[in-house]
N, C-alpha and C. Protein backbone atom coordinates (compact mmCIF):
# COMPACT_ATOMS: atom_id res chain seq x y z
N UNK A 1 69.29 104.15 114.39
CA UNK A 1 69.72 102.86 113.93
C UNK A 1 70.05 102.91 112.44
N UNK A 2 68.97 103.85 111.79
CA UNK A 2 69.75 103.32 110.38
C UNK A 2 70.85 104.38 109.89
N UNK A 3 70.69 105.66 110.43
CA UNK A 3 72.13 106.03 110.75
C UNK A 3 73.57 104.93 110.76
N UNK A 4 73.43 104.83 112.14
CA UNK A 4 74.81 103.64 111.73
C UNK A 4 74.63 102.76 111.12
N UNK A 5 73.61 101.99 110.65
CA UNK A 5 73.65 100.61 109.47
C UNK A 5 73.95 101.60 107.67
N UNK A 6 73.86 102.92 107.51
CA UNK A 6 73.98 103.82 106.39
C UNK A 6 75.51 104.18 107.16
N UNK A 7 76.09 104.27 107.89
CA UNK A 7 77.61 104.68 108.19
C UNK A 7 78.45 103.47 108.52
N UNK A 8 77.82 102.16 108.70
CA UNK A 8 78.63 100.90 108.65
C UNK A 8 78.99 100.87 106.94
N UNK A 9 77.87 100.64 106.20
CA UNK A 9 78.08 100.67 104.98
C UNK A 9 78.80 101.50 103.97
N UNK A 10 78.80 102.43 104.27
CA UNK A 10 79.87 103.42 103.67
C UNK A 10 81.11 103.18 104.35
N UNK A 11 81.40 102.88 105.73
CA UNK A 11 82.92 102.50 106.12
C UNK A 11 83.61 101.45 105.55
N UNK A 12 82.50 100.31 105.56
CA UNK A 12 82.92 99.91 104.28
C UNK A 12 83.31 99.59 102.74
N UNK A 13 82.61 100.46 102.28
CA UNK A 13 83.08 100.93 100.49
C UNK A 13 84.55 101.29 100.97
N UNK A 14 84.18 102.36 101.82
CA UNK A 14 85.94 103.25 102.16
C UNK A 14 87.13 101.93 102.10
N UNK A 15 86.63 101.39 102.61
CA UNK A 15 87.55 99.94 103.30
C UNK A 15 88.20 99.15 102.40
N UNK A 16 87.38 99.18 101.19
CA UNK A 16 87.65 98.00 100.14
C UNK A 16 87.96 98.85 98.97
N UNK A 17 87.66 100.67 99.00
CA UNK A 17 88.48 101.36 98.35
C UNK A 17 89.69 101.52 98.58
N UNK A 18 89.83 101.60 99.75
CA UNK A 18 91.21 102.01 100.11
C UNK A 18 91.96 100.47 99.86
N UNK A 19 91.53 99.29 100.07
CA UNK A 19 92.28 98.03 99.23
C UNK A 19 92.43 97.71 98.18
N UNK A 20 91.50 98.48 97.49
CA UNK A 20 91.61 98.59 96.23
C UNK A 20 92.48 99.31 95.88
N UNK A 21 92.48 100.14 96.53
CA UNK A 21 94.23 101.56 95.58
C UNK A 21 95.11 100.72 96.24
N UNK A 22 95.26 100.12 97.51
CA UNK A 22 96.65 99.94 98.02
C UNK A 22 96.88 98.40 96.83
N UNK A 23 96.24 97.39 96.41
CA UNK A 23 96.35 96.21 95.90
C UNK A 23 97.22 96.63 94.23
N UNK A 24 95.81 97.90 93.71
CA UNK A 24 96.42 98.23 92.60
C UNK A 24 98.23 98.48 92.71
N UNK A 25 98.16 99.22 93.50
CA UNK A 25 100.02 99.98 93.74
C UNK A 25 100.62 98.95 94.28
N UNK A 26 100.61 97.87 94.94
CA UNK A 26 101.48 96.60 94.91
C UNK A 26 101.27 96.27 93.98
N UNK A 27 100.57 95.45 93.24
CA UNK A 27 100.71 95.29 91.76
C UNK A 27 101.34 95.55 90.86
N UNK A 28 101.28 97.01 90.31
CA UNK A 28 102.29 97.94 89.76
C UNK A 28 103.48 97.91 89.78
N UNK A 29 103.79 97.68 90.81
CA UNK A 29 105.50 97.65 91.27
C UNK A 29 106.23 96.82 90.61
N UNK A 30 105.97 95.75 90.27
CA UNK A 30 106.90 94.62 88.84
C UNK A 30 106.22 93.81 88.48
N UNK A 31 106.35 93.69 87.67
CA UNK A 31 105.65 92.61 86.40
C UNK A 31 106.02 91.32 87.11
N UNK A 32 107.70 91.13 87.45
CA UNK A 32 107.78 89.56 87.79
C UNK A 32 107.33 89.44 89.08
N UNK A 33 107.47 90.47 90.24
CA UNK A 33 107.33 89.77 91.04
C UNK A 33 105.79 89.22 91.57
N UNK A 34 106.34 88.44 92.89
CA UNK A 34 105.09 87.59 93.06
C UNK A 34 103.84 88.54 93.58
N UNK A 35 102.56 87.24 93.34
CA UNK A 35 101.45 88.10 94.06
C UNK A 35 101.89 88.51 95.75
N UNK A 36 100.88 89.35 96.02
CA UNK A 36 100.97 89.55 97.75
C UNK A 36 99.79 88.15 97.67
N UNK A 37 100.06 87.26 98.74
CA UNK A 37 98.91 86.68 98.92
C UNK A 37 98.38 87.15 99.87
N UNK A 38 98.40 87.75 100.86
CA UNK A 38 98.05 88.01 101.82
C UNK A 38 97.28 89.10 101.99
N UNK A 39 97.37 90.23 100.95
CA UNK A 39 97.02 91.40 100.63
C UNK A 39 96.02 90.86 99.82
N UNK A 40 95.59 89.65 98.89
CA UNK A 40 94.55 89.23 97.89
C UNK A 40 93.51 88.58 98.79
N UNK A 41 94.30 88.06 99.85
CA UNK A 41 92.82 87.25 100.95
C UNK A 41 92.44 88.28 102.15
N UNK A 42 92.94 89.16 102.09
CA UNK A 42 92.44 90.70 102.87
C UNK A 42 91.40 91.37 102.12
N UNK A 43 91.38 91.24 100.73
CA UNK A 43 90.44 91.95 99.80
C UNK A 43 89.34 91.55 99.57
N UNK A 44 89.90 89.99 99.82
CA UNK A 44 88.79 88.77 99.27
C UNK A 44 87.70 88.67 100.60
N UNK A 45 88.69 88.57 101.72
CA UNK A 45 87.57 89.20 103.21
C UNK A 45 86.63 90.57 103.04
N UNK A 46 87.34 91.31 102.76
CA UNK A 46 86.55 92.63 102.58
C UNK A 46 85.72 92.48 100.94
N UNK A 47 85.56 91.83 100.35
CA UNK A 47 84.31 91.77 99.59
C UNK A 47 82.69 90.79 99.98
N UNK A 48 83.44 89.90 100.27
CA UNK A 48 82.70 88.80 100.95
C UNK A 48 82.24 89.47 102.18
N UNK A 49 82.27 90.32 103.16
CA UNK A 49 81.75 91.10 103.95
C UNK A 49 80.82 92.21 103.26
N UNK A 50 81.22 92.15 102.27
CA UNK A 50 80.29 93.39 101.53
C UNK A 50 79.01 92.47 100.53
N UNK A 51 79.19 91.43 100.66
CA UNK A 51 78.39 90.29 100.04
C UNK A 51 78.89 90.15 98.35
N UNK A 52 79.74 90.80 98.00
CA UNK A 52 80.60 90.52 96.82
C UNK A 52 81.68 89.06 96.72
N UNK A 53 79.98 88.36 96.64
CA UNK A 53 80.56 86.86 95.87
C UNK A 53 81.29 86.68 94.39
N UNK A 54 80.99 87.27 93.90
CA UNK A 54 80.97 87.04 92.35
C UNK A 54 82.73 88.16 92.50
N UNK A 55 82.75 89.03 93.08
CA UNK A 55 83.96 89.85 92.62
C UNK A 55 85.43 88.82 93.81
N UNK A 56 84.88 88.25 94.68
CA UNK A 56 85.85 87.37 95.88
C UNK A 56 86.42 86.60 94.84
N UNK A 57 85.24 85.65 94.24
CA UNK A 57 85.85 84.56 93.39
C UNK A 57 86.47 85.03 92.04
N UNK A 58 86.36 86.34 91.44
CA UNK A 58 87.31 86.85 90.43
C UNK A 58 88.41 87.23 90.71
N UNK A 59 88.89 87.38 92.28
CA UNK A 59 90.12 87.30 92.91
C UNK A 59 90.72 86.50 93.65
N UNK A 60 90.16 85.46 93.91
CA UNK A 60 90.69 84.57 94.08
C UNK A 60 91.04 83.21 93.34
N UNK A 61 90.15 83.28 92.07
CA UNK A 61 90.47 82.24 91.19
C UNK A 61 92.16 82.18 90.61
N UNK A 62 92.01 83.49 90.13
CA UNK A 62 93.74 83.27 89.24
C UNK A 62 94.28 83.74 90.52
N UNK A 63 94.37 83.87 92.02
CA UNK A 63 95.47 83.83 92.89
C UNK A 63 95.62 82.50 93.54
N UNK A 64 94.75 81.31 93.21
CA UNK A 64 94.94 79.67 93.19
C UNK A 64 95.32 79.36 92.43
N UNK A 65 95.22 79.61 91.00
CA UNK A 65 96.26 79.10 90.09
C UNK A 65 97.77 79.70 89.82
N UNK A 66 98.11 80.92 90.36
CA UNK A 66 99.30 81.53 90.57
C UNK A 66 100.00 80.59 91.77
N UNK A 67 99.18 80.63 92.77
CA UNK A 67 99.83 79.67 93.60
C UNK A 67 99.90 78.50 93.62
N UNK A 68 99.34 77.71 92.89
CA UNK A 68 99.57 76.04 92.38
C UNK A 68 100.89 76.24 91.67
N UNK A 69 100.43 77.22 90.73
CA UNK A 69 101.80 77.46 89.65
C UNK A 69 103.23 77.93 90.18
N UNK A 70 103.00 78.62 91.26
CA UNK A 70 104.25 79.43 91.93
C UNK A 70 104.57 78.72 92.83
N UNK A 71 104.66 77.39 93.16
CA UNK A 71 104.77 76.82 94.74
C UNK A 71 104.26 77.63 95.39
N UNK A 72 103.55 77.45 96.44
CA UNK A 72 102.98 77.85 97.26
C UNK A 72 101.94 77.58 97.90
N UNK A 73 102.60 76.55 98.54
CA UNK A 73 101.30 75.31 99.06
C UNK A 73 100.41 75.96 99.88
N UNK A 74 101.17 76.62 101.19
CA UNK A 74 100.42 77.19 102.09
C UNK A 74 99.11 78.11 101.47
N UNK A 75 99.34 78.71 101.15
CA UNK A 75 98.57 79.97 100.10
C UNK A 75 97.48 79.29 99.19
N UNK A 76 98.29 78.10 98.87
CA UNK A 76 97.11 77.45 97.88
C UNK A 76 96.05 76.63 98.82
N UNK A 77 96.58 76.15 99.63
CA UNK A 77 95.72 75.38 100.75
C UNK A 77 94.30 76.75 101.45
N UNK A 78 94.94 77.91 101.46
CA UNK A 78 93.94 79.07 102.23
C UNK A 78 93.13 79.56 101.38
N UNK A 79 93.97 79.31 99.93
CA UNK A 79 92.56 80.33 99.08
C UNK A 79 91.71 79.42 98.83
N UNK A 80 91.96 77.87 98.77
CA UNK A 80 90.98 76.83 98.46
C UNK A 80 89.93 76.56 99.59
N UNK A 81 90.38 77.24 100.46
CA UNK A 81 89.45 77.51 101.75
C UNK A 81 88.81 78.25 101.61
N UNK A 82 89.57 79.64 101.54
CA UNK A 82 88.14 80.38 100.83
C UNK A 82 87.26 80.29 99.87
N UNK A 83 87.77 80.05 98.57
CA UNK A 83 86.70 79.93 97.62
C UNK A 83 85.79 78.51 98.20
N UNK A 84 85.93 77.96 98.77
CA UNK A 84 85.20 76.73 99.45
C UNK A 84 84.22 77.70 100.06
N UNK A 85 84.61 78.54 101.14
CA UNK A 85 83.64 79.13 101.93
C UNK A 85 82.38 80.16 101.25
N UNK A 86 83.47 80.59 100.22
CA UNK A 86 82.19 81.25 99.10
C UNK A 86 81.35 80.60 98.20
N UNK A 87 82.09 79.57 98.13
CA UNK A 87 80.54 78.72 97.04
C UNK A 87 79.64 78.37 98.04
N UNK A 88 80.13 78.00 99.33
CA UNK A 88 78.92 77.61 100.00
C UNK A 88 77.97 78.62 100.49
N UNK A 89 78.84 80.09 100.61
CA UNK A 89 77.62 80.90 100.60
C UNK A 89 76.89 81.58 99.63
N UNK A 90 77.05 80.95 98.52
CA UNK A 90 76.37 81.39 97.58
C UNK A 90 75.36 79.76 97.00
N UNK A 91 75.63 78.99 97.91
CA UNK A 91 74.61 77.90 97.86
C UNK A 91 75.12 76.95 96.70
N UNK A 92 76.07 77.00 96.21
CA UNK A 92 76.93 76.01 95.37
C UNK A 92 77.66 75.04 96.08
N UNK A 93 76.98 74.27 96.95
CA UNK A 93 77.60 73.25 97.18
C UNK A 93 78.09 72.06 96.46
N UNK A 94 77.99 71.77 95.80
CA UNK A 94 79.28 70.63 95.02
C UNK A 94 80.43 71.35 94.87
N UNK A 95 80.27 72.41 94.26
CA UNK A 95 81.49 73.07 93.76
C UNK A 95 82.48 73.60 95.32
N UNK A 96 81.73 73.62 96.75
CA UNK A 96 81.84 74.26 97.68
C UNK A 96 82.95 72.93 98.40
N UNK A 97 82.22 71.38 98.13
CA UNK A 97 82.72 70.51 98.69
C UNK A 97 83.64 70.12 97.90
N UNK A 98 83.70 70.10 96.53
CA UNK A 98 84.88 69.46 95.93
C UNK A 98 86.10 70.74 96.23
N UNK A 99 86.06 71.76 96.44
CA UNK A 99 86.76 72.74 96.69
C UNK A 99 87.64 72.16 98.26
N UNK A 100 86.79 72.00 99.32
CA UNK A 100 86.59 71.70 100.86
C UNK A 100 87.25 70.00 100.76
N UNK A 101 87.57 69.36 100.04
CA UNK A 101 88.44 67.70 99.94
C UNK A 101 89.15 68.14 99.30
């Protein structure tokens, strides 16, 4: 058993390394263009699975204000979902509900 709970855990570092190089190298690619959103709430899943509250909401904060700023309602409507879902698991509820209205 703790075999695989020590090989779940390392599949995941791998997991959120390997999103990590692929996020960096979209990134890279131009200054103007837009974020991936989709590639930022894939990362933001795979930290928050790794219990990386504090690093979810350092990626998802400025990809809600990129998307307020960039049109992008849809996107802005999902990350405000998420960071909703992470304050509440980190037991910040006001900040969880004013996020969640």
């Amino acid at each position: 058993m703790r075999f695989a709970s020590r090989f779940c855990t390392v599949a995941r570092v791998l997991c959120v390394s390997f999103l990590l190089s692929a996020s960096d190298a979209a990134f890279g690619q131009s200054v103007a263009a837009a974020p991936d959103y989709e590639q930022i709430s894939h990362h933001a899943i795979a930290l928050v699975h790794l219990g990386d509250y504090v690093g979810a909401t350092a990626l998802l904060e400025p990809a809600l204000a990129e998307a307020a700023h960039g049109n992008a309602p849809e996107w802005e409507a999902t990350i405000i979902g998420m960071l909703g879902s992470v304050h509440e698991k980190t037991g910040r509820y006001m900040q969880a509900e004013r996020m969640m209205l």
